[in-house]
PDB file of N, CA and C in Angstrom:
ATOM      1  N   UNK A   1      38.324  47.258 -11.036  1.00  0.00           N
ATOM      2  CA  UNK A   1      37.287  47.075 -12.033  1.00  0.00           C
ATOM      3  C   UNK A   1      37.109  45.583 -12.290  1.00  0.00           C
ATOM      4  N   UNK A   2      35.988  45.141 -12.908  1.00  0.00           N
ATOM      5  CA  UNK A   2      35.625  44.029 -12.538  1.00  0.00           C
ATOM      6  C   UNK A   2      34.962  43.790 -14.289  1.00  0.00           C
ATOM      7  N   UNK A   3      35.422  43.208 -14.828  1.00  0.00           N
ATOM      8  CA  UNK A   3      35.000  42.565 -16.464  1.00  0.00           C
ATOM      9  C   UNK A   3      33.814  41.487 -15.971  1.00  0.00           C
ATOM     10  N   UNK A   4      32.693  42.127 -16.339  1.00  0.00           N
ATOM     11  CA  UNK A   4      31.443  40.786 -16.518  1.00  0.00           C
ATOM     12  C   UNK A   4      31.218  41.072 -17.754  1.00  0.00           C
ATOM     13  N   UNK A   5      31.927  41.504 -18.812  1.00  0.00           N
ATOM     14  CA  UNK A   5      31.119  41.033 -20.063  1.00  0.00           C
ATOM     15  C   UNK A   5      31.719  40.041 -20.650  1.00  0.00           C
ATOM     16  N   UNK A   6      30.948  38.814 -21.632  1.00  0.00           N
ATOM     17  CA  UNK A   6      30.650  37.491 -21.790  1.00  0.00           C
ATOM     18  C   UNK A   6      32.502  37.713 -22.937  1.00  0.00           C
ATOM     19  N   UNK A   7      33.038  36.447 -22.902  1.00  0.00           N
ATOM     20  CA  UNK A   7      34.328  36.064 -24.118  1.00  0.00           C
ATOM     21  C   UNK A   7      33.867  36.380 -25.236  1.00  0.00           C
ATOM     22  N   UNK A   8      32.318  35.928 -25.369  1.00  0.00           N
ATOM     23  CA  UNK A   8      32.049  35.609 -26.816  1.00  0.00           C
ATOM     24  C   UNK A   8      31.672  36.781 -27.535  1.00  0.00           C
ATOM     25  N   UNK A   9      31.984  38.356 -26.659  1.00  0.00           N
ATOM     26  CA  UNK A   9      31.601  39.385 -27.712  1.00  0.00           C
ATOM     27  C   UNK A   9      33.309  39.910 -27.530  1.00  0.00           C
ATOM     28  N   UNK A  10      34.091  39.509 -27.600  1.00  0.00           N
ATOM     29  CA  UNK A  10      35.530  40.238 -27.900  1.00  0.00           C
ATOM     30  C   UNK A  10      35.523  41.251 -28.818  1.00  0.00           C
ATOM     31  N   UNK A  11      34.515  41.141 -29.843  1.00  0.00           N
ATOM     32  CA  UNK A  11      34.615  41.170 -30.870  1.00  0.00           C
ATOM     33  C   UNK A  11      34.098  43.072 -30.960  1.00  0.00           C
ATOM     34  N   UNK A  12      33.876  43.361 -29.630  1.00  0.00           N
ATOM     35  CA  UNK A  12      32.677  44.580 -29.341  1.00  0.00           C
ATOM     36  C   UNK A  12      33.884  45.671 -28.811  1.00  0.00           C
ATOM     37  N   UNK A  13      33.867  47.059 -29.217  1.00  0.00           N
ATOM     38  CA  UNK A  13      35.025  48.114 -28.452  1.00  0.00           C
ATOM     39  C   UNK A  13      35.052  48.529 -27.051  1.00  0.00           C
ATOM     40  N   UNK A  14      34.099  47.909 -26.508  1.00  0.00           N
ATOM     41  CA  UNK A  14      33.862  48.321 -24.959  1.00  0.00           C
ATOM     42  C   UNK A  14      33.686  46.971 -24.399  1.00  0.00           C
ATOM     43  N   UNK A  15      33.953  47.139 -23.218  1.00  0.00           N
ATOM     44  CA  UNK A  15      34.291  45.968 -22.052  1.00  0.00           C
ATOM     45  C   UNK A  15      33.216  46.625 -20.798  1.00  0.00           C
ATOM     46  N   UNK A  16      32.196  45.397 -20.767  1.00  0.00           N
ATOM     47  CA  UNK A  16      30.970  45.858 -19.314  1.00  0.00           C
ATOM     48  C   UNK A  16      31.610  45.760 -18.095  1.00  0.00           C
ATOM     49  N   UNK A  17      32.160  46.846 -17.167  1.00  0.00           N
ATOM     50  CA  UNK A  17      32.610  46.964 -16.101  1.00  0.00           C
ATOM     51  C   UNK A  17      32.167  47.026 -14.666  1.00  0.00           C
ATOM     52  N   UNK A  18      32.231  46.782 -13.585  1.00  0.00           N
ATOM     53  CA  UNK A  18      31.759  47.047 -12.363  1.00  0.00           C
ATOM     54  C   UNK A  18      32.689  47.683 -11.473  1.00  0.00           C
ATOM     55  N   UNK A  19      33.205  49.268 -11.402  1.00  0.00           N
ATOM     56  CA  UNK A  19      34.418  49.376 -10.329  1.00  0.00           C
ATOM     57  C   UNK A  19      34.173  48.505  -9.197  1.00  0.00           C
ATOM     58  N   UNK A  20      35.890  48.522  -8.324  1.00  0.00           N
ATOM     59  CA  UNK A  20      35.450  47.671  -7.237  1.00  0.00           C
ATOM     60  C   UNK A  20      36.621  49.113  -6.470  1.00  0.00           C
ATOM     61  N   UNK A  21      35.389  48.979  -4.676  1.00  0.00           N
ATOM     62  CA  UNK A  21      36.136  50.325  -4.031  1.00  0.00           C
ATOM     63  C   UNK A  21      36.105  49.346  -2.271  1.00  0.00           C
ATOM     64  N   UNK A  22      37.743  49.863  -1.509  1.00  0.00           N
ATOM     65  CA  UNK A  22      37.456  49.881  -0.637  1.00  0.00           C
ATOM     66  C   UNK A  22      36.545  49.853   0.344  1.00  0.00           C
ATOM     67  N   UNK A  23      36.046  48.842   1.115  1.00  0.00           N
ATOM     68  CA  UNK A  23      35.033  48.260   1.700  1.00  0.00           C
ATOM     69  C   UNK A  23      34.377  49.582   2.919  1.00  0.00           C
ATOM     70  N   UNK A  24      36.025  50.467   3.449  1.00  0.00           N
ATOM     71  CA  UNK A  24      35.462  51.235   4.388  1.00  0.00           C
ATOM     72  C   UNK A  24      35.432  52.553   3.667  1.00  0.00           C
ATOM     73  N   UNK A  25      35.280  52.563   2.379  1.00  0.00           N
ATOM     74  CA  UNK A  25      34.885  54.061   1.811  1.00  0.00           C
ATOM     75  C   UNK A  25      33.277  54.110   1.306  1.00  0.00           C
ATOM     76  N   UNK A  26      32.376  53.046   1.512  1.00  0.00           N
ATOM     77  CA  UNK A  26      30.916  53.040   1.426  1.00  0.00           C
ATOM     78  C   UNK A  26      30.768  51.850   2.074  1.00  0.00           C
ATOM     79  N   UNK A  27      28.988  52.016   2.827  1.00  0.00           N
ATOM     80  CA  UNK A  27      28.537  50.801   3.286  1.00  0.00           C
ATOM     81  C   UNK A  27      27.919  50.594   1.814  1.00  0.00           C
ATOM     82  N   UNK A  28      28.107  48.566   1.754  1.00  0.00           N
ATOM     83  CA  UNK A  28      27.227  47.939   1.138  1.00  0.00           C
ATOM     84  C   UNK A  28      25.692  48.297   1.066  1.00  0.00           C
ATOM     85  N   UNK A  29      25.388  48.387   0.009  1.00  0.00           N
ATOM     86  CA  UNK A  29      23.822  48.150   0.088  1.00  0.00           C
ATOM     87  C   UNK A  29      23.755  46.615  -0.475  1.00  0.00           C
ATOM     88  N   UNK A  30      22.474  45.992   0.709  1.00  0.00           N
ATOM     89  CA  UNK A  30      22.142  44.344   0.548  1.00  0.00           C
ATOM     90  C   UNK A  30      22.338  43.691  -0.897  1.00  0.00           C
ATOM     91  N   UNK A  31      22.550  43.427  -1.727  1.00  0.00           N
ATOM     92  CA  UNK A  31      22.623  42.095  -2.618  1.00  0.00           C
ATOM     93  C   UNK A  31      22.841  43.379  -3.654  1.00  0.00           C
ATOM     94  N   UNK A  32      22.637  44.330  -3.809  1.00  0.00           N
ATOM     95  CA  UNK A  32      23.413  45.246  -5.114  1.00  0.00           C
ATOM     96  C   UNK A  32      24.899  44.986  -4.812  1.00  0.00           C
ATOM     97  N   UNK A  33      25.580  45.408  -3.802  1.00  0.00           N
ATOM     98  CA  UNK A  33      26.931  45.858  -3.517  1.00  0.00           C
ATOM     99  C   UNK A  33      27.998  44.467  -2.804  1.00  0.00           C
ATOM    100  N   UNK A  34      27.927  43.270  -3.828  1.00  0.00           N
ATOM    101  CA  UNK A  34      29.168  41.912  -3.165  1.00  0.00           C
ATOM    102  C   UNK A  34      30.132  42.392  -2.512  1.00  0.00           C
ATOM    103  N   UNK A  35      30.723  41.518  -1.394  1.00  0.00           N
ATOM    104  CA  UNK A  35      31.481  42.284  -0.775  1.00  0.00           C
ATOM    105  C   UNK A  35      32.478  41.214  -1.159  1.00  0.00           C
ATOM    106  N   UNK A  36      34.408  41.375  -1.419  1.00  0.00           N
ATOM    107  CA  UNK A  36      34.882  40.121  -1.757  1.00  0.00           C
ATOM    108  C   UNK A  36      36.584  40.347  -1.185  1.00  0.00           C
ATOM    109  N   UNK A  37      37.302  39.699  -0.715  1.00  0.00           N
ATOM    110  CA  UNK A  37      38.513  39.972  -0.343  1.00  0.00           C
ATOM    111  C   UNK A  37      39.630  39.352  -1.123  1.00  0.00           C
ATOM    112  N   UNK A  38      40.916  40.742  -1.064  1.00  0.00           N
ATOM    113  CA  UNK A  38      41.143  41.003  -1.979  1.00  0.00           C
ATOM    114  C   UNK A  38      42.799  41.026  -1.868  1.00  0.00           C
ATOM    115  N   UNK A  39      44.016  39.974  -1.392  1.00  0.00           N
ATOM    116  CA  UNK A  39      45.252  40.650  -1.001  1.00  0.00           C
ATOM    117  C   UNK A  39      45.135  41.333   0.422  1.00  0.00           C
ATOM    118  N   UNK A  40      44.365  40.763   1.231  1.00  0.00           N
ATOM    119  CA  UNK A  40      43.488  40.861   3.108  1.00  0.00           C
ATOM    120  C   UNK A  40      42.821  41.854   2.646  1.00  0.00           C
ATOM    121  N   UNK A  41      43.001  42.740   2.085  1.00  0.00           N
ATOM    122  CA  UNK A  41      41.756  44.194   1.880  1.00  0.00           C
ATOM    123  C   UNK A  41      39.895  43.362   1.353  1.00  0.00           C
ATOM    124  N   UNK A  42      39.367  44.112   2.176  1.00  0.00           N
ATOM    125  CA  UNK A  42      38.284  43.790   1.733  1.00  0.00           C
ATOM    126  C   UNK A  42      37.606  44.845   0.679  1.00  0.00           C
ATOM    127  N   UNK A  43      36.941  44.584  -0.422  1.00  0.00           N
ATOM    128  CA  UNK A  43      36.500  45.096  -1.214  1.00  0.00           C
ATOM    129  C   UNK A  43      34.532  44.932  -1.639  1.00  0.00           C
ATOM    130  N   UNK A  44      34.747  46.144  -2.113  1.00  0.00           N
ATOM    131  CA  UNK A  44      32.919  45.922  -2.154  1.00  0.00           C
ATOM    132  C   UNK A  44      33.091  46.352  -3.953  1.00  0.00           C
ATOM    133  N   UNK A  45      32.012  45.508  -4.462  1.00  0.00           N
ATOM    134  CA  UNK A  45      31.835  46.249  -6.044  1.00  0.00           C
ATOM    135  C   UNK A  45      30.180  47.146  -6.249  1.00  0.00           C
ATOM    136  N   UNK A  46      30.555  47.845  -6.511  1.00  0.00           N
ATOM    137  CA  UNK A  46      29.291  48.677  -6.529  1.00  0.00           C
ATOM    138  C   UNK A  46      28.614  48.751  -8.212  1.00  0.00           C
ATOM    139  N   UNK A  47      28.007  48.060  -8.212  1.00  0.00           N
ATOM    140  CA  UNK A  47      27.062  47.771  -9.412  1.00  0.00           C
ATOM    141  C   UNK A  47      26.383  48.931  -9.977  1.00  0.00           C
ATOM    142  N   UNK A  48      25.933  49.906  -9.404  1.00  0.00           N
ATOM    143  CA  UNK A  48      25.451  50.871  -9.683  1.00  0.00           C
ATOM    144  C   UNK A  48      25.950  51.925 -10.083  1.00  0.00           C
ATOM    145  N   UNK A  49      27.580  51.796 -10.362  1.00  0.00           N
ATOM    146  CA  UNK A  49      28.155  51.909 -11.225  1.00  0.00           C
ATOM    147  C   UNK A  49      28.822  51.734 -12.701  1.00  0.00           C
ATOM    148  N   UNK A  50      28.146  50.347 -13.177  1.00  0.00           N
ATOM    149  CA  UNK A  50      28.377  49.928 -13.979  1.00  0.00           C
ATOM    150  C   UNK A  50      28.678  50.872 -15.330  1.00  0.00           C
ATOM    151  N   UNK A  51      29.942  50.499 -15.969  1.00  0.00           N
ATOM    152  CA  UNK A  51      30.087  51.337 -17.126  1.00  0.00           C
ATOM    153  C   UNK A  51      30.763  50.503 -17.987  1.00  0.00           C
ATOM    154  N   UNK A  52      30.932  50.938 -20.036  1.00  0.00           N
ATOM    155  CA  UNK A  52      31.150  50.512 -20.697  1.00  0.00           C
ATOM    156  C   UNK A  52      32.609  51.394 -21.385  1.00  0.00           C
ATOM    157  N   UNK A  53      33.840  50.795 -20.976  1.00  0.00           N
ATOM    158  CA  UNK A  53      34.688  51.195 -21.232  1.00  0.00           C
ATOM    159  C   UNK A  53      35.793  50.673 -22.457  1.00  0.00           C
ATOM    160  N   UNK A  54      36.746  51.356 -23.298  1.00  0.00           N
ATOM    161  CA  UNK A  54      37.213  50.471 -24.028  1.00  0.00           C
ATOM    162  C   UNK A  54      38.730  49.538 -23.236  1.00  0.00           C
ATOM    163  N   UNK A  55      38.795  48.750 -24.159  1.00  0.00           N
ATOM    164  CA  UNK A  55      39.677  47.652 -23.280  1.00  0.00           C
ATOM    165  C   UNK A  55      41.151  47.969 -23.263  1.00  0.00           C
ATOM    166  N   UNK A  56      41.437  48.914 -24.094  1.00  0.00           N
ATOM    167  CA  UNK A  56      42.674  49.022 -24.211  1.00  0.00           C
ATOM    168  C   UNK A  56      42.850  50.276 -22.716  1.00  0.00           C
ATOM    169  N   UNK A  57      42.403  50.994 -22.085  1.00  0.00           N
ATOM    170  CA  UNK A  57      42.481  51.647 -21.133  1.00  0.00           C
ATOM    171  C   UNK A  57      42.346  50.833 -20.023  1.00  0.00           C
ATOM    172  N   UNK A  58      42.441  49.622 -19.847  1.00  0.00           N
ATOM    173  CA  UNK A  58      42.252  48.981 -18.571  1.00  0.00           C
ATOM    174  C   UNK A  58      44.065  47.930 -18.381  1.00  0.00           C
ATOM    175  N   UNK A  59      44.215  47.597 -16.890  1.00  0.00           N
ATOM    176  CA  UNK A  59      45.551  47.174 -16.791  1.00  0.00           C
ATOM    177  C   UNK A  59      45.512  45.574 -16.827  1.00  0.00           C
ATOM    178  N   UNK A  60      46.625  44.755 -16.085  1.00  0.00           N
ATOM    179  CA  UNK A  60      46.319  43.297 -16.381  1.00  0.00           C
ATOM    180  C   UNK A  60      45.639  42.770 -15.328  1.00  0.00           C
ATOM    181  N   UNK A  61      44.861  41.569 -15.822  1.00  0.00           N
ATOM    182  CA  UNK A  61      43.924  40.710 -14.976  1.00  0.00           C
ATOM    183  C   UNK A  61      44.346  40.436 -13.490  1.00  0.00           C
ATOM    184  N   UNK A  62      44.029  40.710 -12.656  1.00  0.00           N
ATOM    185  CA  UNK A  62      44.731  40.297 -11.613  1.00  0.00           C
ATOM    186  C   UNK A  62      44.322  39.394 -10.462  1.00  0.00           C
ATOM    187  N   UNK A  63      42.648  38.869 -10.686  1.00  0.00           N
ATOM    188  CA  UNK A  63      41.967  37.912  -9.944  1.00  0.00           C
ATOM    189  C   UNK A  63      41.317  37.074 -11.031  1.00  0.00           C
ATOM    190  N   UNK A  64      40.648  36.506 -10.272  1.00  0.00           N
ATOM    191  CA  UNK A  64      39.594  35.720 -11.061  1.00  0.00           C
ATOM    192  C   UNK A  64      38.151  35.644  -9.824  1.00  0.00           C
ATOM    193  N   UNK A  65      36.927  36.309  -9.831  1.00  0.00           N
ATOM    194  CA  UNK A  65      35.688  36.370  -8.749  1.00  0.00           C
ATOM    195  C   UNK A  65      34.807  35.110  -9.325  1.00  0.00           C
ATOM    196  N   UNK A  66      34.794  34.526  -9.915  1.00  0.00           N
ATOM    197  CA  UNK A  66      34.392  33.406 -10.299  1.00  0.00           C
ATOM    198  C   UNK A  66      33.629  32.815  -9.138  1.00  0.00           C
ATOM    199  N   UNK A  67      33.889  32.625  -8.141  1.00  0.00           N
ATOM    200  CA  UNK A  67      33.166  32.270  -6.872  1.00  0.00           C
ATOM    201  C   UNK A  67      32.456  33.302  -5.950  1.00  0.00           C
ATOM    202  N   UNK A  68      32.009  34.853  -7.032  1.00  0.00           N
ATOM    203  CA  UNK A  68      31.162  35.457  -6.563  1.00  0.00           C
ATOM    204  C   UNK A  68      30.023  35.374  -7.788  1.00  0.00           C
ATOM    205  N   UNK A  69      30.061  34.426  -8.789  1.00  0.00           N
ATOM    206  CA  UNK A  69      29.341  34.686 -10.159  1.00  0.00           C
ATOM    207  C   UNK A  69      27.944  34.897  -9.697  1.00  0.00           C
ATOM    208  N   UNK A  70      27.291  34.173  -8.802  1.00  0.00           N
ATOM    209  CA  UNK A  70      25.738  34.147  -8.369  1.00  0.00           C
ATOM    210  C   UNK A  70      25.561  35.431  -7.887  1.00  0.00           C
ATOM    211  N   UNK A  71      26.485  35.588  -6.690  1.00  0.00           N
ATOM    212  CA  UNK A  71      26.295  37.561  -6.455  1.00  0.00           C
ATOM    213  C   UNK A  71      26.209  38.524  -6.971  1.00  0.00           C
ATOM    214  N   UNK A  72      27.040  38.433  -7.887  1.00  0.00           N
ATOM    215  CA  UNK A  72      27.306  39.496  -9.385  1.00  0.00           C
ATOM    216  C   UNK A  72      26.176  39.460 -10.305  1.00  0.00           C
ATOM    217  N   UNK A  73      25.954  38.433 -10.814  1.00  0.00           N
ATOM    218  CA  UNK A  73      25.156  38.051 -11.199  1.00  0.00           C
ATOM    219  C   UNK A  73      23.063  39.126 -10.675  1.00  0.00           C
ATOM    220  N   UNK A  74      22.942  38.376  -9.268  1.00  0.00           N
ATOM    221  CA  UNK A  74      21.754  38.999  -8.287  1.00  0.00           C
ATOM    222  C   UNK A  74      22.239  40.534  -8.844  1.00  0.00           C
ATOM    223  N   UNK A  75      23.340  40.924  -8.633  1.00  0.00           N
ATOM    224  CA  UNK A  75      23.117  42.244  -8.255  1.00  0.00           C
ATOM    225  C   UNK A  75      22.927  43.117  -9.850  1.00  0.00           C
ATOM    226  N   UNK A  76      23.693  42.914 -10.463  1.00  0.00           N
ATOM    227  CA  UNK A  76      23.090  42.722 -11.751  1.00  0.00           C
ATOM    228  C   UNK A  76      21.557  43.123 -12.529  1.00  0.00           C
ATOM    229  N   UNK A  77      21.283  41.847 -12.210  1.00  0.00           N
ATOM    230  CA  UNK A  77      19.674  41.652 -12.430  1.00  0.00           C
ATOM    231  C   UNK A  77      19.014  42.836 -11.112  1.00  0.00           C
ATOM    232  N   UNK A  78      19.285  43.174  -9.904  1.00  0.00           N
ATOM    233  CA  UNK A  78      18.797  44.053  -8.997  1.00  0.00           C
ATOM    234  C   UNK A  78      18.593  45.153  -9.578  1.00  0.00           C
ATOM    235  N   UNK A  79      19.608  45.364 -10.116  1.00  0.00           N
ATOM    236  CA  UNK A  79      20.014  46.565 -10.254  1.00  0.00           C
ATOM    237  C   UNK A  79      19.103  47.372 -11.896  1.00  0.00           C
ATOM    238  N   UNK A  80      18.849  45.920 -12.745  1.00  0.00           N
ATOM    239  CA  UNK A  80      18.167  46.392 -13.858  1.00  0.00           C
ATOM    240  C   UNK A  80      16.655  45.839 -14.063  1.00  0.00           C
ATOM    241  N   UNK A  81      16.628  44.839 -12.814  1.00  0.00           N
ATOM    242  CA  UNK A  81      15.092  44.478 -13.158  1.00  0.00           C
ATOM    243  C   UNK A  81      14.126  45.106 -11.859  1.00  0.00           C
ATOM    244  N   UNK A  82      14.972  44.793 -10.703  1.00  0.00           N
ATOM    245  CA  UNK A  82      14.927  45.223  -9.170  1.00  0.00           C
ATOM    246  C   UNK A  82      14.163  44.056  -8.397  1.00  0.00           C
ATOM    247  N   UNK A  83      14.739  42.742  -9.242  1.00  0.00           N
ATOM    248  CA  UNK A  83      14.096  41.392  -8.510  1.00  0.00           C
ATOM    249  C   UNK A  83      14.938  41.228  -7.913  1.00  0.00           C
ATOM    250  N   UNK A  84      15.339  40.631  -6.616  1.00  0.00           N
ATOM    251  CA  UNK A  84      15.850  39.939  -5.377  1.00  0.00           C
ATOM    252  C   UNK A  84      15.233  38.881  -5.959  1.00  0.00           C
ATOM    253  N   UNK A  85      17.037  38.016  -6.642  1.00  0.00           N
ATOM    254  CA  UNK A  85      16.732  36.467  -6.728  1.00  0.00           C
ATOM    255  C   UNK A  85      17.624  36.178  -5.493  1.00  0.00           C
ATOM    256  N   UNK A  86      17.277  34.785  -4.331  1.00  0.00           N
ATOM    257  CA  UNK A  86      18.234  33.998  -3.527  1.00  0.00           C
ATOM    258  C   UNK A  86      19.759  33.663  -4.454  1.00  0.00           C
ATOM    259  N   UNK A  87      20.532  33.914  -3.601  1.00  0.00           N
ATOM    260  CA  UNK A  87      21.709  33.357  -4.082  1.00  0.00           C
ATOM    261  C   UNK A  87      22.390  32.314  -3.264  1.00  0.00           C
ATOM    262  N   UNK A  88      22.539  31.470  -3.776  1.00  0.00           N
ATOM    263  CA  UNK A  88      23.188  29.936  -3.104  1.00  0.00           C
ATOM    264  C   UNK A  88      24.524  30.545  -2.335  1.00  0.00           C
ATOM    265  N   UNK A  89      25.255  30.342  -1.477  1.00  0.00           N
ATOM    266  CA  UNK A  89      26.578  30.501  -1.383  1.00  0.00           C
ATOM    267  C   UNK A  89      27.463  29.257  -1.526  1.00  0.00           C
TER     268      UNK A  89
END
């Protein structure tokens, strides 16, 4: 699972999530589905899953995707506006 919701709402009982699943248990779909590696496993996050869960049911931090923010980000916005913005790599 993948926390994109912002520090500055801590303050909120749910945490905005993105599961993240094994790369060979679905193909990617283009700029919805980042693909990111993970401990050699490759991983895909599927956005179109997105859910609002509370925080105390989730385990400890164990990455930081920070250098997928523009992807996450695209897919994101894909997924709720259905614009294809370019993403820099």
């Amino acid at each position: 699972m993948l926390d994109i919701q912002s520090d500055f709402l801590d303050e909120l009982k749910t945490l905005l999530l993105i599961p993240a699943i094994k790369l060979a248990e679905q193909k990617p779909i283009t700029r919805l589905n980042p693909v990111f590696e993970f401990e050699q496993q490759h991983y895909l996050l599927v956005a179109q899953e997105i859910a609002a869960i509370p925080p105390n049911s989730l385990g400890t931090k164990v990455s930081d995707l920070e250098s997928l923010r523009g992807k996450i980000l695209a897919a994101v916005d894909l997924l709720i506006t259905g614009i294809k913005w370019a993403v820099l790599e």
